[in-house]
N, C-alpha and C. Protein backbone atom coordinates (compact mmCIF):
# COMPACT_ATOMS: atom_id res chain seq x y z
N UNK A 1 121.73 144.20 -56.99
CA UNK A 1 121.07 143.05 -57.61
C UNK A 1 120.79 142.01 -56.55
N UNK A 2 119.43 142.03 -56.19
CA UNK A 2 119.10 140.19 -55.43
C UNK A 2 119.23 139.39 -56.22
N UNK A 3 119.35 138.40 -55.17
CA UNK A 3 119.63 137.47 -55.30
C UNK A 3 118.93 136.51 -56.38
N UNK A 4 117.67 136.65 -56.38
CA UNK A 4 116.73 135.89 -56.86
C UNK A 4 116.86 136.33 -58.65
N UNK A 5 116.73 137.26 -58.94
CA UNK A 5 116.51 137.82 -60.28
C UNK A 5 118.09 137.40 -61.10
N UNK A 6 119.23 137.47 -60.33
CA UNK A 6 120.54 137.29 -60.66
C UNK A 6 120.57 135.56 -61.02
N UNK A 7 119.73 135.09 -60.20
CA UNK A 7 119.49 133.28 -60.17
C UNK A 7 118.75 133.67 -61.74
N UNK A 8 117.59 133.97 -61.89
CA UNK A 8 116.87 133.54 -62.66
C UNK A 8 117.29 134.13 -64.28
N UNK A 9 118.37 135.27 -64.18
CA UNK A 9 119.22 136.24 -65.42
C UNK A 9 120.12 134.53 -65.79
N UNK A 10 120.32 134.76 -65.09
CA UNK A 10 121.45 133.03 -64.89
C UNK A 10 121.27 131.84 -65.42
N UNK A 11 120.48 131.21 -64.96
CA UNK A 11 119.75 130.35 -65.64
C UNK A 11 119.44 129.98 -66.74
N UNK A 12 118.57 131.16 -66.89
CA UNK A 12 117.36 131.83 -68.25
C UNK A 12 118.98 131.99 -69.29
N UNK A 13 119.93 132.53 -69.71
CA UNK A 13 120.86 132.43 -70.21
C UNK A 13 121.67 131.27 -70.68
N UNK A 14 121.93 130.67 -69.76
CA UNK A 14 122.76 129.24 -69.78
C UNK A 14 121.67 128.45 -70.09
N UNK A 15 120.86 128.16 -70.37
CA UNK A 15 119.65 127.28 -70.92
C UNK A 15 119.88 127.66 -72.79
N UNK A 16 119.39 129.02 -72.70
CA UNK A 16 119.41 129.28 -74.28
C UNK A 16 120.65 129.23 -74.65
N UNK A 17 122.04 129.29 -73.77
CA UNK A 17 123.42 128.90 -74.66
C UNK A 17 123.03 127.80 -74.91
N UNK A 18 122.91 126.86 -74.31
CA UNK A 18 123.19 125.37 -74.30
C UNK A 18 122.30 124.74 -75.57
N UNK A 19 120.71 125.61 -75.51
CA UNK A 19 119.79 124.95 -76.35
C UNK A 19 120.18 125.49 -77.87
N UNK A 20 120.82 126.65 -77.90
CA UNK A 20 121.52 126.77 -78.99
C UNK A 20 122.78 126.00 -79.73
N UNK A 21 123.70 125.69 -78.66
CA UNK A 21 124.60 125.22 -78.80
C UNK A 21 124.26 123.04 -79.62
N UNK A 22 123.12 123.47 -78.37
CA UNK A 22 122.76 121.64 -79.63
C UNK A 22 122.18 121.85 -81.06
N UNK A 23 121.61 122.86 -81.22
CA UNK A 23 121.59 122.93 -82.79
C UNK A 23 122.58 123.00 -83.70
N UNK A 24 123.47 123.90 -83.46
CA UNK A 24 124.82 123.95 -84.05
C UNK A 24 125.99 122.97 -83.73
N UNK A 25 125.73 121.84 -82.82
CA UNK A 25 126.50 120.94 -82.41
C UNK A 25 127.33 120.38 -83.38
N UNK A 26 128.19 120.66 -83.47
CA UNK A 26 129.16 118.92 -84.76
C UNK A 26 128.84 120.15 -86.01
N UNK A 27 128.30 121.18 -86.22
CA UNK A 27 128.25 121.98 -87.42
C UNK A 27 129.87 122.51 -88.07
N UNK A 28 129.98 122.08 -89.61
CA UNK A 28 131.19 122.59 -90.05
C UNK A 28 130.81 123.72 -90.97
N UNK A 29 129.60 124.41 -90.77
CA UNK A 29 129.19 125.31 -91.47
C UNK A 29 128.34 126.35 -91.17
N UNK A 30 128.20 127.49 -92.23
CA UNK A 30 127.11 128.19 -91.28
C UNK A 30 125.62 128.00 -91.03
N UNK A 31 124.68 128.35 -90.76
CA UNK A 31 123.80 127.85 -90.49
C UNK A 31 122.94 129.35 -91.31
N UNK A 32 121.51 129.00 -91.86
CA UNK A 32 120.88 129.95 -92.60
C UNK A 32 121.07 131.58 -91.72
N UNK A 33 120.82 131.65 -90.34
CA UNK A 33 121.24 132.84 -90.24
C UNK A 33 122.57 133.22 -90.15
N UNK A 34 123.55 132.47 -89.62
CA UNK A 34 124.80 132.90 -90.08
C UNK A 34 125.38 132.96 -91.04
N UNK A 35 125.06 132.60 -92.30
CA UNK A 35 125.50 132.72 -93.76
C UNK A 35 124.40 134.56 -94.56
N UNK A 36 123.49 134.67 -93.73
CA UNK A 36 122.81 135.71 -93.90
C UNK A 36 123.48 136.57 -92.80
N UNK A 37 123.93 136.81 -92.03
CA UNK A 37 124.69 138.06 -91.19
C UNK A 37 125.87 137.99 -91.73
N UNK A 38 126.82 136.84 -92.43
CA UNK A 38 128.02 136.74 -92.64
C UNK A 38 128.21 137.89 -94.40
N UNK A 39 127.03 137.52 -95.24
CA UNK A 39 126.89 138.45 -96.09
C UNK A 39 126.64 139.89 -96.14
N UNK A 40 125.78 140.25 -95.06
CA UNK A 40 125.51 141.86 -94.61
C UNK A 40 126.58 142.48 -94.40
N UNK A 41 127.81 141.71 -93.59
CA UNK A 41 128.86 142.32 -92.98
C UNK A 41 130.34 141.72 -93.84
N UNK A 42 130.06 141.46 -95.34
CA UNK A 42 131.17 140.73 -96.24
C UNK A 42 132.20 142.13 -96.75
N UNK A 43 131.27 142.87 -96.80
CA UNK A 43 132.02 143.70 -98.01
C UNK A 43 132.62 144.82 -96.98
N UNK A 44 132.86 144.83 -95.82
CA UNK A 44 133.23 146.09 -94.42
C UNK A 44 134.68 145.56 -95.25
N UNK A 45 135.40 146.62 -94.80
CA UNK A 45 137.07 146.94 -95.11
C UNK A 45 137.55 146.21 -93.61
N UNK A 46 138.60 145.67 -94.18
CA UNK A 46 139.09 144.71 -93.15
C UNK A 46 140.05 145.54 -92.00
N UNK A 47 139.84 146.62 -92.43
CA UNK A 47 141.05 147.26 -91.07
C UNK A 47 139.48 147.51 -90.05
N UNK A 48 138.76 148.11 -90.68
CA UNK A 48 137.76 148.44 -89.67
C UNK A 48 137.07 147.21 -89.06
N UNK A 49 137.19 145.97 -90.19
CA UNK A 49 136.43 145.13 -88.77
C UNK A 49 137.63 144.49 -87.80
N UNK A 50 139.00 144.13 -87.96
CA UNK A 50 139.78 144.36 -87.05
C UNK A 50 139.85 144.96 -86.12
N UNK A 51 139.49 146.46 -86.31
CA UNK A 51 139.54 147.95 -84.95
C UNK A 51 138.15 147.21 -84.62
N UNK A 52 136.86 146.55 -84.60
CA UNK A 52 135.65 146.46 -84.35
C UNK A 52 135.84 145.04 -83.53
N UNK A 53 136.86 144.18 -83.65
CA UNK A 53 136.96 143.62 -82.04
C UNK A 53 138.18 143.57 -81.85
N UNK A 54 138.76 144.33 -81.79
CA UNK A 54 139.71 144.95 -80.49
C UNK A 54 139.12 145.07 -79.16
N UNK A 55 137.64 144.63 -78.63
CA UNK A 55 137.53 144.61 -77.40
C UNK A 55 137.79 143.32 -76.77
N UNK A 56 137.64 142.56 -77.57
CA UNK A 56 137.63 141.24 -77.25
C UNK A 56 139.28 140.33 -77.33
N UNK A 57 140.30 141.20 -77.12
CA UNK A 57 141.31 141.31 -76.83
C UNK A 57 142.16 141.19 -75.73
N UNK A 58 142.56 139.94 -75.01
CA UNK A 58 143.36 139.82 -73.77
C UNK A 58 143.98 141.27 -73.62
N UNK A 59 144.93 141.60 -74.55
CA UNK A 59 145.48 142.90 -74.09
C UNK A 59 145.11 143.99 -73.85
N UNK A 60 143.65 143.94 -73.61
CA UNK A 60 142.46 144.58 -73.71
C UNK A 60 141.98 144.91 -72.43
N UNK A 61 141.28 143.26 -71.89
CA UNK A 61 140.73 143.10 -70.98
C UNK A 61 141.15 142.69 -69.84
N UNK A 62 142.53 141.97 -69.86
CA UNK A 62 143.28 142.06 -68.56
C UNK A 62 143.72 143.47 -67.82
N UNK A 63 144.33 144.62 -68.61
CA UNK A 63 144.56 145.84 -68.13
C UNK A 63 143.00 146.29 -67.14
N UNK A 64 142.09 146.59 -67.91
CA UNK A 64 140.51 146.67 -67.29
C UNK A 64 140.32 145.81 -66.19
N UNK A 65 140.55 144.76 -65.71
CA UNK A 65 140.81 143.55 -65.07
C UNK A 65 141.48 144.26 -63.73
N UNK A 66 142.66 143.67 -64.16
CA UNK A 66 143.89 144.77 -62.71
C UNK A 66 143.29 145.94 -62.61
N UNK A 67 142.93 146.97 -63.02
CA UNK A 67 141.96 148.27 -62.64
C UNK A 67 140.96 148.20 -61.66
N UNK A 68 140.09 147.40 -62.29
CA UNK A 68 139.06 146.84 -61.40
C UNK A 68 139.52 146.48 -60.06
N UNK A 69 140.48 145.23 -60.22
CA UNK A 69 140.72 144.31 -58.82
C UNK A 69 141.83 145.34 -57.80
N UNK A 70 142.13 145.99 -58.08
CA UNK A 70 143.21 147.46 -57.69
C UNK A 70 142.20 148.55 -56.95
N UNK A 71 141.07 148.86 -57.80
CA UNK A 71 140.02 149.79 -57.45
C UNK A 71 139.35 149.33 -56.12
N UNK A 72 138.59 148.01 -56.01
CA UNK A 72 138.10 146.93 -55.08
C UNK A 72 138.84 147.29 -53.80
N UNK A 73 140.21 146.61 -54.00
CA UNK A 73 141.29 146.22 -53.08
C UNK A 73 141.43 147.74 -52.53
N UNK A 74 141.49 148.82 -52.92
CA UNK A 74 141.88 150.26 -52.46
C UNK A 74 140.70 150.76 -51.48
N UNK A 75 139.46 150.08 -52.08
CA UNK A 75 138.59 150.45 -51.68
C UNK A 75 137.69 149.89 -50.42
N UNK A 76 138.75 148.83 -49.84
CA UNK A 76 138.81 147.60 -49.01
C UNK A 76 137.44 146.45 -49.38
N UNK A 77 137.16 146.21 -50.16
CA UNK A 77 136.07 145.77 -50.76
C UNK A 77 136.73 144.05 -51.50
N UNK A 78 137.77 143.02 -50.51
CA UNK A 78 137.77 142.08 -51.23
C UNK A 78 137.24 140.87 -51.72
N UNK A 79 136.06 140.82 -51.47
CA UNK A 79 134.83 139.99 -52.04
C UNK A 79 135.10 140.63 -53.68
N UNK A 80 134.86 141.82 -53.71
CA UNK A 80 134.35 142.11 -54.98
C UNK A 80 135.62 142.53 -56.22
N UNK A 81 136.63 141.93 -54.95
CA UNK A 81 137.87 141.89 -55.69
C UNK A 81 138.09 140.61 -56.64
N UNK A 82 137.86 139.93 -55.57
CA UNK A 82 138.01 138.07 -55.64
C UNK A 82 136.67 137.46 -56.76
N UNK A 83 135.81 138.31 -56.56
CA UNK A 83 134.52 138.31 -58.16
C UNK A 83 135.19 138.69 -59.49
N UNK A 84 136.06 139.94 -59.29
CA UNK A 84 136.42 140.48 -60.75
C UNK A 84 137.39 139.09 -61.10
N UNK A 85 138.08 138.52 -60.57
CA UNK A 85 139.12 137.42 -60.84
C UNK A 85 138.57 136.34 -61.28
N UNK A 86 137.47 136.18 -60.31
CA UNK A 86 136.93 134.32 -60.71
C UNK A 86 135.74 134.58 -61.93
N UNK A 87 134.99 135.68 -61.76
CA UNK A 87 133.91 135.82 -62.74
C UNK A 87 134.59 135.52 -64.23
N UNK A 88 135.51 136.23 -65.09
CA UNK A 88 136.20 135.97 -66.27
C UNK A 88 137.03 135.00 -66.10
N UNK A 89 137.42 134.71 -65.24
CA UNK A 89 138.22 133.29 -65.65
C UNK A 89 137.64 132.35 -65.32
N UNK A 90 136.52 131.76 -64.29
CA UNK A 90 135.63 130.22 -64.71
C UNK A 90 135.26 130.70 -65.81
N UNK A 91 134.64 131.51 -66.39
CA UNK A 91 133.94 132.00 -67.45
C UNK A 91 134.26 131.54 -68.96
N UNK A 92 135.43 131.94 -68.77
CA UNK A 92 136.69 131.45 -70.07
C UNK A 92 137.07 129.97 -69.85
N UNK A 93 137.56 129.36 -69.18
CA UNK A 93 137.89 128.38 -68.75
C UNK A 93 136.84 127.20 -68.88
N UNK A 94 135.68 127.31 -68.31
CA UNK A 94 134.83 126.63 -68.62
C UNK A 94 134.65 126.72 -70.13
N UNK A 95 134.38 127.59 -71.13
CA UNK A 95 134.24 127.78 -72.26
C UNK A 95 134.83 126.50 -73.05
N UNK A 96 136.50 127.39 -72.78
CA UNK A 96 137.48 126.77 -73.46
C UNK A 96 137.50 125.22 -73.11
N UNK A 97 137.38 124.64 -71.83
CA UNK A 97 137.40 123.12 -71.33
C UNK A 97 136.58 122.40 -71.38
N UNK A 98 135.10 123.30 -71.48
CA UNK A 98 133.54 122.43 -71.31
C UNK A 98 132.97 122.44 -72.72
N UNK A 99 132.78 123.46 -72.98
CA UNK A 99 131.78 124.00 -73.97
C UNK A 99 132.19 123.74 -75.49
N UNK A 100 133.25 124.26 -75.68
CA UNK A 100 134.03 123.90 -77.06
C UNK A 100 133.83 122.85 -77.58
N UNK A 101 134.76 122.01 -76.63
CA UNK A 101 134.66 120.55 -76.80
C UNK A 101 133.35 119.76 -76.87
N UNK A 102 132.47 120.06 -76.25
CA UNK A 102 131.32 119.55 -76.00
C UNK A 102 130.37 119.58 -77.07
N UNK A 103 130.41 120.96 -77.83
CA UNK A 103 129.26 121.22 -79.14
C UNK A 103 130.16 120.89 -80.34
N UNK A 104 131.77 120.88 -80.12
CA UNK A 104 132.55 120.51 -81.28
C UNK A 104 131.99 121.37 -82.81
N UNK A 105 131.85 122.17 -83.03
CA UNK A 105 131.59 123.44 -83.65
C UNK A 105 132.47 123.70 -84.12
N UNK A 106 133.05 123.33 -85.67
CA UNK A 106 134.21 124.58 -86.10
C UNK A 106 134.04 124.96 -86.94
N UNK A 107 135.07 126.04 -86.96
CA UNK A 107 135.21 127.01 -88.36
C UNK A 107 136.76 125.94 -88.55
N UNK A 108 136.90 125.65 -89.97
CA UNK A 108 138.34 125.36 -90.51
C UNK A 108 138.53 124.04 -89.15
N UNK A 109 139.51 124.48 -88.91
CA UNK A 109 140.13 123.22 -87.80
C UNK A 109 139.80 123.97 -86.32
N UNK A 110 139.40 125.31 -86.12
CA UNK A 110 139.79 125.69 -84.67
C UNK A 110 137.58 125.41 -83.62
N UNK A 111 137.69 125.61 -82.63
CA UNK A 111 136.45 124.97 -82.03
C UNK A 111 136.03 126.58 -82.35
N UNK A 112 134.53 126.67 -82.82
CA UNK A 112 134.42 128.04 -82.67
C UNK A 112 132.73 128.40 -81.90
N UNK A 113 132.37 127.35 -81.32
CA UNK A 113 130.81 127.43 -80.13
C UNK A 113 131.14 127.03 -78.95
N UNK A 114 130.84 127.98 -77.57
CA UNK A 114 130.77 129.46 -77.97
C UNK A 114 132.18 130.17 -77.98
N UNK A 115 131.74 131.51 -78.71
CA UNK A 115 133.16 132.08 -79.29
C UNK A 115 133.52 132.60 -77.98
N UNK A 116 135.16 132.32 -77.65
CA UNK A 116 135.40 132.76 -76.45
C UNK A 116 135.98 134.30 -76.36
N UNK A 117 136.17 134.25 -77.41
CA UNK A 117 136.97 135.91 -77.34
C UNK A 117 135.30 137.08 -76.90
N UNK A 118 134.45 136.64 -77.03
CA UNK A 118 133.48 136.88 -76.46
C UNK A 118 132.54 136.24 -75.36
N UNK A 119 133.03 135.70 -74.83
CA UNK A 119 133.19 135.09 -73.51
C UNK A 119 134.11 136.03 -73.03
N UNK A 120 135.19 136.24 -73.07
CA UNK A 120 136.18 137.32 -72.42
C UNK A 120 135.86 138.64 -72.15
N UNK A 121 135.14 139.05 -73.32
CA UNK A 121 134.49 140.56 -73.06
C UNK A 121 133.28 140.84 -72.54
N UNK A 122 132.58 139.75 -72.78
CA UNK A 122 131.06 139.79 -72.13
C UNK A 122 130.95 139.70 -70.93
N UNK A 123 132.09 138.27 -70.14
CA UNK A 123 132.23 138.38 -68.64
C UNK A 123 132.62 139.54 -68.21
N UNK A 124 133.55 140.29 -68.75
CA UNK A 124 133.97 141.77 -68.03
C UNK A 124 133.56 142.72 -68.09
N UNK A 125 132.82 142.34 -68.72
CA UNK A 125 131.12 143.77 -68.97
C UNK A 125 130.26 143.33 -67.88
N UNK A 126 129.82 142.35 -67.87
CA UNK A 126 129.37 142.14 -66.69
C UNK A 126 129.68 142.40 -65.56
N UNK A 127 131.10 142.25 -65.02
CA UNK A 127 131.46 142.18 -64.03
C UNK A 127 131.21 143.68 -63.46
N UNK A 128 131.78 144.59 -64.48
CA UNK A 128 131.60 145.98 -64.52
C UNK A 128 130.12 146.20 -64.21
N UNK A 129 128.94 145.78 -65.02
CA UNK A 129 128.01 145.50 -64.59
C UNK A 129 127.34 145.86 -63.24
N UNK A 130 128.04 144.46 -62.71
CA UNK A 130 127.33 144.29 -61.24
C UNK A 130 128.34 145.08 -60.28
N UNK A 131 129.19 145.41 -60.48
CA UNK A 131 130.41 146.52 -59.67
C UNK A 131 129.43 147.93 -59.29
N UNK A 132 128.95 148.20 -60.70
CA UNK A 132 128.20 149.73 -60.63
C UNK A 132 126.96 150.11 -60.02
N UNK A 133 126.33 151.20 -59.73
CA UNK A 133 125.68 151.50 -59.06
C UNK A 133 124.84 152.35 -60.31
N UNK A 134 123.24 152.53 -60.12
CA UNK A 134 122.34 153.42 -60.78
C UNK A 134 122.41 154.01 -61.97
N UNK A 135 123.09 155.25 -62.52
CA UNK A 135 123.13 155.47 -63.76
C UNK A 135 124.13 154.58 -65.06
N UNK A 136 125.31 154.50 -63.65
CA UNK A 136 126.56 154.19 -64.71
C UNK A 136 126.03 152.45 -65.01
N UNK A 137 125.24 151.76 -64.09
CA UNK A 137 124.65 150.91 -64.17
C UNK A 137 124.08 150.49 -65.85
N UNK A 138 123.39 151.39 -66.37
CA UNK A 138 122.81 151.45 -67.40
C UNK A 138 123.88 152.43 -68.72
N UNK A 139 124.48 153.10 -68.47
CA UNK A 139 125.60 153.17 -68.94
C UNK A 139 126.64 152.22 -69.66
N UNK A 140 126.68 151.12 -68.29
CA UNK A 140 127.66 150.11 -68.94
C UNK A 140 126.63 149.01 -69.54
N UNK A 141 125.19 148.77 -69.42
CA UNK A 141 124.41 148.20 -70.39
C UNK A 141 124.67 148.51 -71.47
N UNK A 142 124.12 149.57 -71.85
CA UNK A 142 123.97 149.99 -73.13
C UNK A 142 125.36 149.91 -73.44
N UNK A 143 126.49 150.54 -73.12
CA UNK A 143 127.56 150.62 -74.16
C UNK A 143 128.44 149.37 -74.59
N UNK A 144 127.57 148.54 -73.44
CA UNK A 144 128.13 146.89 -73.47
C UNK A 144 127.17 146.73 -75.35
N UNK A 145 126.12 146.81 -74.60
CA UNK A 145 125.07 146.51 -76.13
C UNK A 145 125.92 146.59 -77.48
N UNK A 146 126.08 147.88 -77.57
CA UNK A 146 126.48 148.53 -78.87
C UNK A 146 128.14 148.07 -78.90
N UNK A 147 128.91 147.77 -77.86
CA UNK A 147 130.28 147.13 -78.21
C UNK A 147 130.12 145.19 -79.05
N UNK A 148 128.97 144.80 -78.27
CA UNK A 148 128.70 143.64 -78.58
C UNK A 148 127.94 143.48 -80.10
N UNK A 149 127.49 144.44 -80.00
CA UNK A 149 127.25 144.73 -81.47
C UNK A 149 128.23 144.65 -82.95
N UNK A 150 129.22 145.42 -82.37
CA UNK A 150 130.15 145.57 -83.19
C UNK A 150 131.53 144.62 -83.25
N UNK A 151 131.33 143.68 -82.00
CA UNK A 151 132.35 143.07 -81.95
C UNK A 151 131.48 141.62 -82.97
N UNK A 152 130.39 141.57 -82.87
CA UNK A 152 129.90 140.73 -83.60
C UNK A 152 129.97 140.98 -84.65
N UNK A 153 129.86 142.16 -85.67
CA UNK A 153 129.79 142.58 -86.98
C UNK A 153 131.58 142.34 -87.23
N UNK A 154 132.78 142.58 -86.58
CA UNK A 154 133.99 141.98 -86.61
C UNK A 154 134.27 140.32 -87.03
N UNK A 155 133.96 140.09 -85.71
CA UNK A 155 134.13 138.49 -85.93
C UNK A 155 133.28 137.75 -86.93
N UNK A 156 132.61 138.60 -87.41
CA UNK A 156 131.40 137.56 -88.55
C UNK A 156 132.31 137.96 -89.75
N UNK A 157 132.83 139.38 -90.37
CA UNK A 157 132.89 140.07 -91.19
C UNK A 157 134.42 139.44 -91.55
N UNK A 158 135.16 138.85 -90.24
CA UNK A 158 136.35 138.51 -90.50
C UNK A 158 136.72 136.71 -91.10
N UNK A 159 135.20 136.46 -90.64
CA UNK A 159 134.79 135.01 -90.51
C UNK A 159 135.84 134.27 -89.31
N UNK A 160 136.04 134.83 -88.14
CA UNK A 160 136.36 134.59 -86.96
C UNK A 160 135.28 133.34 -86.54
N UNK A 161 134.04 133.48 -86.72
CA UNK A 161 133.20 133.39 -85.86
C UNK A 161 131.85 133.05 -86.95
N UNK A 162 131.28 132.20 -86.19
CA UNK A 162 129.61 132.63 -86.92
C UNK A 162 128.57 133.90 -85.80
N UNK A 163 128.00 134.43 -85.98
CA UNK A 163 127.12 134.93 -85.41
C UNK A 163 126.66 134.14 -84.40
N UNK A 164 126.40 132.97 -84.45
CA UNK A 164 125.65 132.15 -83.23
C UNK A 164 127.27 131.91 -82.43
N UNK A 165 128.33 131.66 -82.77
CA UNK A 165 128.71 131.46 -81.82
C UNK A 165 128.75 132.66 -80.70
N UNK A 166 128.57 133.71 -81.29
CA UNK A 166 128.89 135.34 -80.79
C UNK A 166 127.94 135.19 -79.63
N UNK A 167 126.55 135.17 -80.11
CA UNK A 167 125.48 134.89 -79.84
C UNK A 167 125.65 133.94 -78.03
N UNK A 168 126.02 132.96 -78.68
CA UNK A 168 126.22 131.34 -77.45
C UNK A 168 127.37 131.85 -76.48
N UNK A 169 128.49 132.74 -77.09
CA UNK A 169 129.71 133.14 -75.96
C UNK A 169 128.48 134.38 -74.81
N UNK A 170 127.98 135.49 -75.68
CA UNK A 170 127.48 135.96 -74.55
C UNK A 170 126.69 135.75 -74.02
N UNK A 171 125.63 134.65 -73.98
CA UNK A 171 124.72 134.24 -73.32
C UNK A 171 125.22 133.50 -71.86
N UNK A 172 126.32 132.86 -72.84
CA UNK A 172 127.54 131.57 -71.20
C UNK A 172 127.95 132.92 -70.41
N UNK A 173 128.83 133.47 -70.81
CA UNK A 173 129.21 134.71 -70.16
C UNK A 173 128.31 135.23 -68.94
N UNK A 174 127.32 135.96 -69.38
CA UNK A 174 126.35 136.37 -68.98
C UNK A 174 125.80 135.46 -67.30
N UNK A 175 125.75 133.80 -67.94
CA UNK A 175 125.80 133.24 -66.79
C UNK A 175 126.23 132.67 -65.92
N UNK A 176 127.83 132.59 -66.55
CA UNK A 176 128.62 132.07 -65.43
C UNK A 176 128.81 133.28 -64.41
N UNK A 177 129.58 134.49 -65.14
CA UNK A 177 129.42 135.50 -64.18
C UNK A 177 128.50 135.65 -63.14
N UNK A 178 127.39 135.68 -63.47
CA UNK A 178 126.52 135.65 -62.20
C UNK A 178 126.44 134.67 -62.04
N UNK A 179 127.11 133.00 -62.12
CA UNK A 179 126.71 132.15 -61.09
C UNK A 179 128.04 132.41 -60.25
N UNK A 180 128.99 133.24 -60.78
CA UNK A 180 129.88 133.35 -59.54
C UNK A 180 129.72 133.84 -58.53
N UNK A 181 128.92 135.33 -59.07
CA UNK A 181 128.78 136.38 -58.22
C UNK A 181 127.58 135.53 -57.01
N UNK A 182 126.81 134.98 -57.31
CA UNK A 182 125.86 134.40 -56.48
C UNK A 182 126.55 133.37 -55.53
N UNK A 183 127.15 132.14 -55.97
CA UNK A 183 128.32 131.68 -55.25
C UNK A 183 129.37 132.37 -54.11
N UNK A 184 129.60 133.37 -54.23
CA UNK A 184 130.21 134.16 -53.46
C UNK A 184 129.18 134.63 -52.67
N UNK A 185 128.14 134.99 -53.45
CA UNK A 185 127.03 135.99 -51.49
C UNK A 185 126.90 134.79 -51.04
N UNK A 186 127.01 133.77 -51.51
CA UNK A 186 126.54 132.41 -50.53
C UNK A 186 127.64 132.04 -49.77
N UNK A 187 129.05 131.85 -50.28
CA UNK A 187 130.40 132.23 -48.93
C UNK A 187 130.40 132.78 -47.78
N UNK A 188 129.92 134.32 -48.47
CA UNK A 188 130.43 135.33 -47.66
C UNK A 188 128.86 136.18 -47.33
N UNK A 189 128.02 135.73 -46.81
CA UNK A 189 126.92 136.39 -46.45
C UNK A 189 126.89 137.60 -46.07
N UNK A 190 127.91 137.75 -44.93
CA UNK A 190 127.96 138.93 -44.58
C UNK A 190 128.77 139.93 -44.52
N UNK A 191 129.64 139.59 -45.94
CA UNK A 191 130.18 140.59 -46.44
C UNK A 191 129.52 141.65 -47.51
N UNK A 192 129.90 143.12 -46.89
CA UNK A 192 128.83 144.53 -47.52
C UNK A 192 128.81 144.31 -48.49
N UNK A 193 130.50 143.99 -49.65
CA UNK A 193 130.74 143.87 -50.46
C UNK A 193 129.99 142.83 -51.37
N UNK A 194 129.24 142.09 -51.37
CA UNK A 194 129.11 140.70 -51.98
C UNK A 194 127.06 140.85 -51.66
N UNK A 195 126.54 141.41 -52.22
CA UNK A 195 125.19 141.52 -51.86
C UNK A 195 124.72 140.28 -52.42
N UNK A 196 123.39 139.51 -51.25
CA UNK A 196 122.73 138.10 -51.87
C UNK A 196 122.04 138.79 -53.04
């Protein structure tokens, strides 16, 4: 991935979180399409939308995490070690410290724009993402797709979540990750590991 297209994936993302996020700002409710996805997905049996985000699960995505940063490190590659670490955690962090607070969005009493438990999984799809090479490349697209899919039909079905916040976590995701990854080729220029 250049540099340039990773800038502009980036961007183009964190714009539409944000421009989303002011519509739903200060909202204690759902909004016409989230009260319409929240009904499609009312009547799912609650064990299955439980098993349907289980990805979005610390105990989940930290194991995948150490794998990654283990794989990197073995592979003498620590740029792209030091990415798997910072990419999901500014990612989350910012979420949880910037974003939450900022659109003040809840469900009940808890902040729920953007949803971070998808912030957690989306950054590490990504990260996986930009780790891979050619087929598996598109591999981990798509199966990102269809997990995000279903982790959304969870969190709506459980009323975790509205759909937009689902929506607003993977869009932030999406771009903090790559503003890390870009941040770093700008460190480390001429490390193999860390392409501009």
């Amino acid at each position: 991935m250049t540099s340039r297209p990773v800038t502009i994936v980036a961007v183009g993302c964190v714009l539409l979180a944000l421009a989303l996020g002011l519509v739903v700002a200060g909202d204690r409710g759902p909004s016409g399409v989230d009260e319409a996805a929240r009904s499609s997905v009312g009547g799912w049996p609650d064990g299955v939308l439980h098993a349907l985000v289980l990805p979005t699960e610390p105990y989940v995505l930290l194991p995948v995490l150490a794998l990654l940063v283990g794989g990197c490190l073995s592979a003498a590659r620590p740029w792209d070690a030091l990415f798997v670490v910072l990419g999901p955690a500014v990612a989350v962090a910012a979420n949880t410290w910037l974003l939450k607070p900022a659109f003040d969005r809840r469900i009940g009493d808890a902040l729920a724009y953007p949803s971070g438990h998808t912030v957690g999984m989306v950054a590490t799809l990504v990260v996986v993402f930009v780790l891979v090479r050619g087929a598996l490349r598109t591999a981990t697209a798509s199966l990102g797709a269809v997990v995000l899919v279903a982790v959304a039909v969870g969190m709506v079905g459980l009323g975790y979540h509205y759909l937009t916040d689902v929506v607003g976590g993977a869009l932030f995701a999406i771009s903090a990750v790559l503003a890390v990854r870009a941040l770093l080729a700008r460190l480390a220029p001429l490390a193999s590991d860390v392409p501009g």
